[in-house]
N, C-alpha and C. Protein backbone atom coordinates (compact mmCIF):
# COMPACT_ATOMS: atom_id res chain seq x y z
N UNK A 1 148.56 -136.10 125.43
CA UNK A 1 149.31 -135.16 124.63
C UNK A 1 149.96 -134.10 125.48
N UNK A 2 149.65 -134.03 126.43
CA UNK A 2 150.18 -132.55 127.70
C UNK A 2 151.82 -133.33 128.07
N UNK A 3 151.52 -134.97 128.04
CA UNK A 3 153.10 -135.27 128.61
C UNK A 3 153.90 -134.83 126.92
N UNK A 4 153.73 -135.20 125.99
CA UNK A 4 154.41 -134.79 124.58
C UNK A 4 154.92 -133.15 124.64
N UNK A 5 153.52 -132.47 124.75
CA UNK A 5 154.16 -130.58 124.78
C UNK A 5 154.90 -130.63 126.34
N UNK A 6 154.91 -131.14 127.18
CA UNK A 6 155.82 -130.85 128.46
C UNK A 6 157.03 -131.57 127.94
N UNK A 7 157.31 -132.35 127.21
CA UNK A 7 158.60 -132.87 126.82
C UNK A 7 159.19 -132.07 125.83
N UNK A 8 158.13 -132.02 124.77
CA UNK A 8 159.04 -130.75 123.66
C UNK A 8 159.30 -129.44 124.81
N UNK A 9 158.74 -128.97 125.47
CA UNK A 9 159.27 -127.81 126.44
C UNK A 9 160.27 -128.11 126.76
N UNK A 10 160.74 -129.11 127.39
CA UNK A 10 161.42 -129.54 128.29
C UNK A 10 163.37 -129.98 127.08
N UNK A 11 162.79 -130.28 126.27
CA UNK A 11 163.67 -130.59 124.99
C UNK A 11 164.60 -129.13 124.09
N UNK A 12 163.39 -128.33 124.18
CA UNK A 12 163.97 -126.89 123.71
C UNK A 12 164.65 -126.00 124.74
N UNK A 13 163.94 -126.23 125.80
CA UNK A 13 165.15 -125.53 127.22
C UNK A 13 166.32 -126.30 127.32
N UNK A 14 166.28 -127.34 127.36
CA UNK A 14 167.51 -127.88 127.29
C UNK A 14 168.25 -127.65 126.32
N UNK A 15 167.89 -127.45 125.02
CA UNK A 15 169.16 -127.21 123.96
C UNK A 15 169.81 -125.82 123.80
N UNK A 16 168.53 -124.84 124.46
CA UNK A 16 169.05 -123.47 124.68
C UNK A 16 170.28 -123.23 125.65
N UNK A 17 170.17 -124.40 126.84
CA UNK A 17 170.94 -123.83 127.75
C UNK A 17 172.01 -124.92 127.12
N UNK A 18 172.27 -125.95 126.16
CA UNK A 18 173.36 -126.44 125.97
C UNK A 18 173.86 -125.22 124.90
N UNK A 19 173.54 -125.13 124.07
CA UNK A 19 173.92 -123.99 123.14
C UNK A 19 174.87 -122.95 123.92
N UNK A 20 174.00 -122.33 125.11
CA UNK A 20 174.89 -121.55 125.71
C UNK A 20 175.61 -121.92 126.33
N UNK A 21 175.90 -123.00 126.52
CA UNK A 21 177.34 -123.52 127.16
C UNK A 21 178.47 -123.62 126.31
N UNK A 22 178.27 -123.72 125.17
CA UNK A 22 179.17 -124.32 123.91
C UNK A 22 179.72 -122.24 123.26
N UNK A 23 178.71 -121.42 123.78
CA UNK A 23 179.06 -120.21 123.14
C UNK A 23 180.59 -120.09 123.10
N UNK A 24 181.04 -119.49 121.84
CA UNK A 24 182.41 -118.95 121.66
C UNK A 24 182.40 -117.51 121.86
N UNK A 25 183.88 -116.92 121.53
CA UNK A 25 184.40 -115.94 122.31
C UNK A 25 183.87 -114.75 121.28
N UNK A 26 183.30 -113.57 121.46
CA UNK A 26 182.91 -112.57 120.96
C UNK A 26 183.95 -112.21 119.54
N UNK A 27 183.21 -112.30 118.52
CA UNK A 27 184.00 -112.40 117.38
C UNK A 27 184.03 -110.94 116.91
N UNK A 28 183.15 -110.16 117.49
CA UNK A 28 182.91 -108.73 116.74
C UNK A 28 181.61 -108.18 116.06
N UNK A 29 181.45 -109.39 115.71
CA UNK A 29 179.81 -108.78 114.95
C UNK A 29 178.42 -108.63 115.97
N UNK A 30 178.52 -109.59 117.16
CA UNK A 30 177.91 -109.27 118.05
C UNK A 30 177.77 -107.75 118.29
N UNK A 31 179.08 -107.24 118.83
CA UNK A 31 179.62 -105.73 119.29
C UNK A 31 178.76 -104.58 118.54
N UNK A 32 178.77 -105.18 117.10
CA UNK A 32 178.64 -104.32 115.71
C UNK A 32 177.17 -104.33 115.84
N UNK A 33 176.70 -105.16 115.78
CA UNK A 33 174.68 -105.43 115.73
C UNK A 33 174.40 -104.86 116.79
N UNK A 34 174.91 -105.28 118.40
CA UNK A 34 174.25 -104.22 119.69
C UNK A 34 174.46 -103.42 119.28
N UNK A 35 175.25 -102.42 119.12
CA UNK A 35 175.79 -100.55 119.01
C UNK A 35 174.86 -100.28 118.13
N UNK A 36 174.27 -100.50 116.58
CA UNK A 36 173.50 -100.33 115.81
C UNK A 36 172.29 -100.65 116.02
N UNK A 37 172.05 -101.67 116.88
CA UNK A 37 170.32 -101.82 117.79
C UNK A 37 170.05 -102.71 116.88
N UNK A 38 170.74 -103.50 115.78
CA UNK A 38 169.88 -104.53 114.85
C UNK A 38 170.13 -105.72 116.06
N UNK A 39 170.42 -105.81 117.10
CA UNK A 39 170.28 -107.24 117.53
C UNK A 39 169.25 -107.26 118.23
N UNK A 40 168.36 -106.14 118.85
CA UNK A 40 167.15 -106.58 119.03
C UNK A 40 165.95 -106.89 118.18
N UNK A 41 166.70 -106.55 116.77
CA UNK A 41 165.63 -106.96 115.60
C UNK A 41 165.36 -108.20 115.15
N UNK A 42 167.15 -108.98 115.43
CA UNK A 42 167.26 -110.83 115.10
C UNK A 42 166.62 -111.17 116.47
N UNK A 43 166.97 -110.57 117.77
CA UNK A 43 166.08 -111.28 118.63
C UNK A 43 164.79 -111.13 118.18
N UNK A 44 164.21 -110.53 117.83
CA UNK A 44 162.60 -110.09 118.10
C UNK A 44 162.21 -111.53 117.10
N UNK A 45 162.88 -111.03 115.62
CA UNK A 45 162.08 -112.18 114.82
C UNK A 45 162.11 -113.68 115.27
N UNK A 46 163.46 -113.68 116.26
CA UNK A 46 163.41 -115.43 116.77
C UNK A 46 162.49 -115.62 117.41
N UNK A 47 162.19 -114.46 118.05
CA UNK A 47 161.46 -115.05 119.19
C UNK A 47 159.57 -115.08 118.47
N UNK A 48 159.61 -114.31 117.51
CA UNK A 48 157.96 -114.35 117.20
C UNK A 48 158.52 -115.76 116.03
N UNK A 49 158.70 -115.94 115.64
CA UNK A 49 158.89 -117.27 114.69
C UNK A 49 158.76 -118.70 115.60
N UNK A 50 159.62 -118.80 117.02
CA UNK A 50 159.48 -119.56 117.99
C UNK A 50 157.40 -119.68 118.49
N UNK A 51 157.58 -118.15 119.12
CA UNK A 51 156.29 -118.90 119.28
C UNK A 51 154.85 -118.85 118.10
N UNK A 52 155.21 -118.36 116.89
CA UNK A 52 154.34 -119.27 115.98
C UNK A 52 154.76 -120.35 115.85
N UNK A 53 155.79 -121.13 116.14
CA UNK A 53 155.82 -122.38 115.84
C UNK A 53 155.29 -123.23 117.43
N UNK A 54 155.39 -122.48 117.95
CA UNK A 54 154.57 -123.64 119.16
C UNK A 54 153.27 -123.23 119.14
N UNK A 55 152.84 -121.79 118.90
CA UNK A 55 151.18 -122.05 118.87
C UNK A 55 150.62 -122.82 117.68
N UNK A 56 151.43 -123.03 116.54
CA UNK A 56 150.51 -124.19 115.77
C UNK A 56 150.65 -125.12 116.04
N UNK A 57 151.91 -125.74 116.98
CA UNK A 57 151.97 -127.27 117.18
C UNK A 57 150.82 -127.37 118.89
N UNK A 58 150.56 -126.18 119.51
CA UNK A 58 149.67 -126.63 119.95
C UNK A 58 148.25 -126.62 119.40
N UNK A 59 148.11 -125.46 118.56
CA UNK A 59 146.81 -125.48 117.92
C UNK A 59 146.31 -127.05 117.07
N UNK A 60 147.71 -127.37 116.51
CA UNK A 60 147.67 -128.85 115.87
C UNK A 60 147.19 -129.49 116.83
N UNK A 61 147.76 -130.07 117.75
CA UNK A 61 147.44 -130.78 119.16
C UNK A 61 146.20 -130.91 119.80
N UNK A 62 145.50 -129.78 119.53
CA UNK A 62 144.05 -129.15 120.01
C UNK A 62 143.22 -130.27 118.59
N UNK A 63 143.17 -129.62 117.87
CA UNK A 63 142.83 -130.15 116.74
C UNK A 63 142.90 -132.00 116.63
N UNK A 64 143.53 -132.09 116.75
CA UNK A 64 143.75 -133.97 116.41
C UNK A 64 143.19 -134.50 117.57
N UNK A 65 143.17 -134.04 118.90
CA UNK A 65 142.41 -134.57 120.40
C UNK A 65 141.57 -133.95 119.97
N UNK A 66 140.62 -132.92 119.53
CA UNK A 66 139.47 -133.22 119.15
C UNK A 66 138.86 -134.22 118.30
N UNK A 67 139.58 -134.34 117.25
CA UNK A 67 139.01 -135.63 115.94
C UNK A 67 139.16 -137.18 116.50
N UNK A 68 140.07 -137.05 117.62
CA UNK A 68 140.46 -138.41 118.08
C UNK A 68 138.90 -138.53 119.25
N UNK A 69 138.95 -137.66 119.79
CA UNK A 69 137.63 -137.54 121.16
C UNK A 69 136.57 -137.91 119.98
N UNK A 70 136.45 -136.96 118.67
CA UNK A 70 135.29 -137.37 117.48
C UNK A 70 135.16 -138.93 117.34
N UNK A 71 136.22 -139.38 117.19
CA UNK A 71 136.14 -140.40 116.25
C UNK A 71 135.24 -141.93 117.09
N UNK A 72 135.75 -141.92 118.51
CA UNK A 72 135.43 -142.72 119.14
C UNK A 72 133.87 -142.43 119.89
């Protein structure tokens, strides 16, 4: 299961840095959210939503290699 979470790692860095390749040209609302400080608020929640979603898919992970180590 360590090669699976090193691949999903490896799967989500990669789409971050394709994403930022594809970025378009500053439309304005960017401009508007920094100056007002709400864009460190959409960052913040991405980023705690991101990693609750990888600590349950590893907590999941933990969990099922235990029942699988159980079972046998």
């Amino acid at each position: 299961m360590n090669k699976f979470i090193l691949r999903l790692v490896f799967c989500v860095v990669s789409l971050l840095f394709c994403t930022a390749s594809f970025a378009q040209d500053n439309s304005g609302t960017e401009d508007v959210m920094r100056s007002n400080g709400k864009i460190y608020v959409v960052v913040a929640v991405c980023l705690t939503i991101l990693i609750g979603l990888f600590f349950y898919v590893f907590s999941l992970d933990r969990k099922i290699s235990r029942l699988e180590k159980n079972k046998d």
